[in-house]
Protein backbone atom coordinates (compact mmCIF):
# COMPACT_ATOMS: atom_id res chain seq x y z
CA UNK A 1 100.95 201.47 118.75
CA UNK A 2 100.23 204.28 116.69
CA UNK A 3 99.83 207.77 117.56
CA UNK A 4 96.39 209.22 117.42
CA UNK A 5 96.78 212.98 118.32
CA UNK A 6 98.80 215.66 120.26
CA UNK A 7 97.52 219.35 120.82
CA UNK A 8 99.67 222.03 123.06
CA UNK A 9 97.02 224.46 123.58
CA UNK A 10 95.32 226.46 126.85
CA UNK A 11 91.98 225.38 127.71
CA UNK A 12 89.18 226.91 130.12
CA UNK A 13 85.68 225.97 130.63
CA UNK A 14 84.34 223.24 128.31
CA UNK A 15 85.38 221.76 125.36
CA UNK A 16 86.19 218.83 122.79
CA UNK A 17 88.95 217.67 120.28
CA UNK A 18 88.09 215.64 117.72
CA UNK A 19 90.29 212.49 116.78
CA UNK A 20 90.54 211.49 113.49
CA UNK A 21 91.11 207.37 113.77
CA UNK A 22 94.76 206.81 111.81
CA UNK A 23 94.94 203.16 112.22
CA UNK A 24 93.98 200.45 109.61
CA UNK A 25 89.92 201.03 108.77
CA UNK A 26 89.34 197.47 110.09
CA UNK A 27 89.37 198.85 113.53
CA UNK A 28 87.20 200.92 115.43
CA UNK A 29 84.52 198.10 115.66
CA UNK A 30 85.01 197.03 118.91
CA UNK A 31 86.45 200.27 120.46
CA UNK A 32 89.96 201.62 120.45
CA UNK A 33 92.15 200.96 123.37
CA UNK A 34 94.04 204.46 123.72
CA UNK A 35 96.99 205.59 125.97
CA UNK A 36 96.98 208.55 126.91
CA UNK A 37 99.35 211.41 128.61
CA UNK A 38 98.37 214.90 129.68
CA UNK A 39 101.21 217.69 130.64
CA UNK A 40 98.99 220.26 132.79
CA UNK A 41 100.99 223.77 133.18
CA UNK A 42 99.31 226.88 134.94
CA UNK A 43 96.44 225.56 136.67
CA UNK A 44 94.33 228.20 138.63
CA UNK A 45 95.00 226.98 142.37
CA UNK A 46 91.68 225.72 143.19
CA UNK A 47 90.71 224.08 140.18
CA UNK A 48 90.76 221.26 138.28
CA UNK A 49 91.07 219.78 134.75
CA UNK A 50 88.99 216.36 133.84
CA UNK A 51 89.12 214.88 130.38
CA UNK A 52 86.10 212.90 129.50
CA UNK A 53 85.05 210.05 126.77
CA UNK A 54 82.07 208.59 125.29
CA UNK A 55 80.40 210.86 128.12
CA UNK A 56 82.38 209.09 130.68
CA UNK A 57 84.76 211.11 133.04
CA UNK A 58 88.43 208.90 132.88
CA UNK A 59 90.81 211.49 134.18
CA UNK A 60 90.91 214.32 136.63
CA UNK A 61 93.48 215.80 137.91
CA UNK A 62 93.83 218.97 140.39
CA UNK A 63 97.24 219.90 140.63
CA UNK A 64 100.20 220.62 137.32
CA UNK A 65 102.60 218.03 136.13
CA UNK A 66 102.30 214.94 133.93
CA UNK A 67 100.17 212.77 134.47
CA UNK A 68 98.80 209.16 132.28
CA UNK A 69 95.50 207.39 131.70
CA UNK A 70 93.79 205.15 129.68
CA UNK A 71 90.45 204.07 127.95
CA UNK A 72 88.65 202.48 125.38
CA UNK A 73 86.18 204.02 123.35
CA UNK A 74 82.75 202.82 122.21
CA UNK A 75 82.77 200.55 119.52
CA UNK A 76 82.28 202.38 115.76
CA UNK A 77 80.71 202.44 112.49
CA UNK A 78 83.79 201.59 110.02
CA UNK A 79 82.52 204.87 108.40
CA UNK A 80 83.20 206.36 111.06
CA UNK A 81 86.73 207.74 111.18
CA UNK A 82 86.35 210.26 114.37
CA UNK A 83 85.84 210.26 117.50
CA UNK A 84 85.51 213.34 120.90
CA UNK A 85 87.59 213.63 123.45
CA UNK A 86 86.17 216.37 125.94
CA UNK A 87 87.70 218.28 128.64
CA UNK A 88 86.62 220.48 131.46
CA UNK A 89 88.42 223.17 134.18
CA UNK A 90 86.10 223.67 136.92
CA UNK A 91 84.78 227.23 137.64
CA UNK A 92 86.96 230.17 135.94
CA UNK A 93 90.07 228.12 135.86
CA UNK A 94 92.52 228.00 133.02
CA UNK A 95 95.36 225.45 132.18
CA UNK A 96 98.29 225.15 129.50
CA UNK A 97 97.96 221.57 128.46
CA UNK A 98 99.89 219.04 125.89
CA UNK A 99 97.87 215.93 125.30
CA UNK A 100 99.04 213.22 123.96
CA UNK A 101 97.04 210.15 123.10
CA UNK A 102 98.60 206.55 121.48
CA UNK A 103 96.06 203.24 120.29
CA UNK A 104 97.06 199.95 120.04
């Protein structure tokens, strides 16, 4: 396991991180299996936050506290060293949020 990325920021609206691929350049290739953990703080009652990969929703959640998922990602071009990890609060809705996200 090897950690990938960890932001404590506030988010609202749309938007995207972009994770820089730390483990050995060999993988990537047939998708990176990636563990991930999300501390929501703040929601707006009413709202929600999703986090979304490779265009595909694989979390939502509607309510504070911790909360896990998982995915794997699309396989990669070895020159490829990044990868987007989007995220979305409904409506006007804000959120303080620490993500956390591990590969194997």
């Amino acid at each position: 396991m090897k950690k990938l990325f960890k932001a404590t920021t506030k988010i609202d609206g749309n938007g995207s991180f972009e994770i820089l691929n730390k483990i050995p350049e060999n993988t990537g290739a047939y998708g990176l299996t990636v563990e991930g953990t999300i501390e929501i703080v703040n929601l707006t009652v009413g709202e929600s936050v999703s986090i979304s990969v490779d265009q595909k929703e694989v979390f939502v959640a509607n309510a504070d506290g911790k909360h896990s998922f998982k995915f794997t990602t699309k396989p990669f071009p070895l020159h490829e060293r990044t990868f987007e990890i989007g995220y979305s609060v409904t409506n006007a809705g804000t959120a303080d949020v620490v993500l956390e996200l591990i590969a194997h």
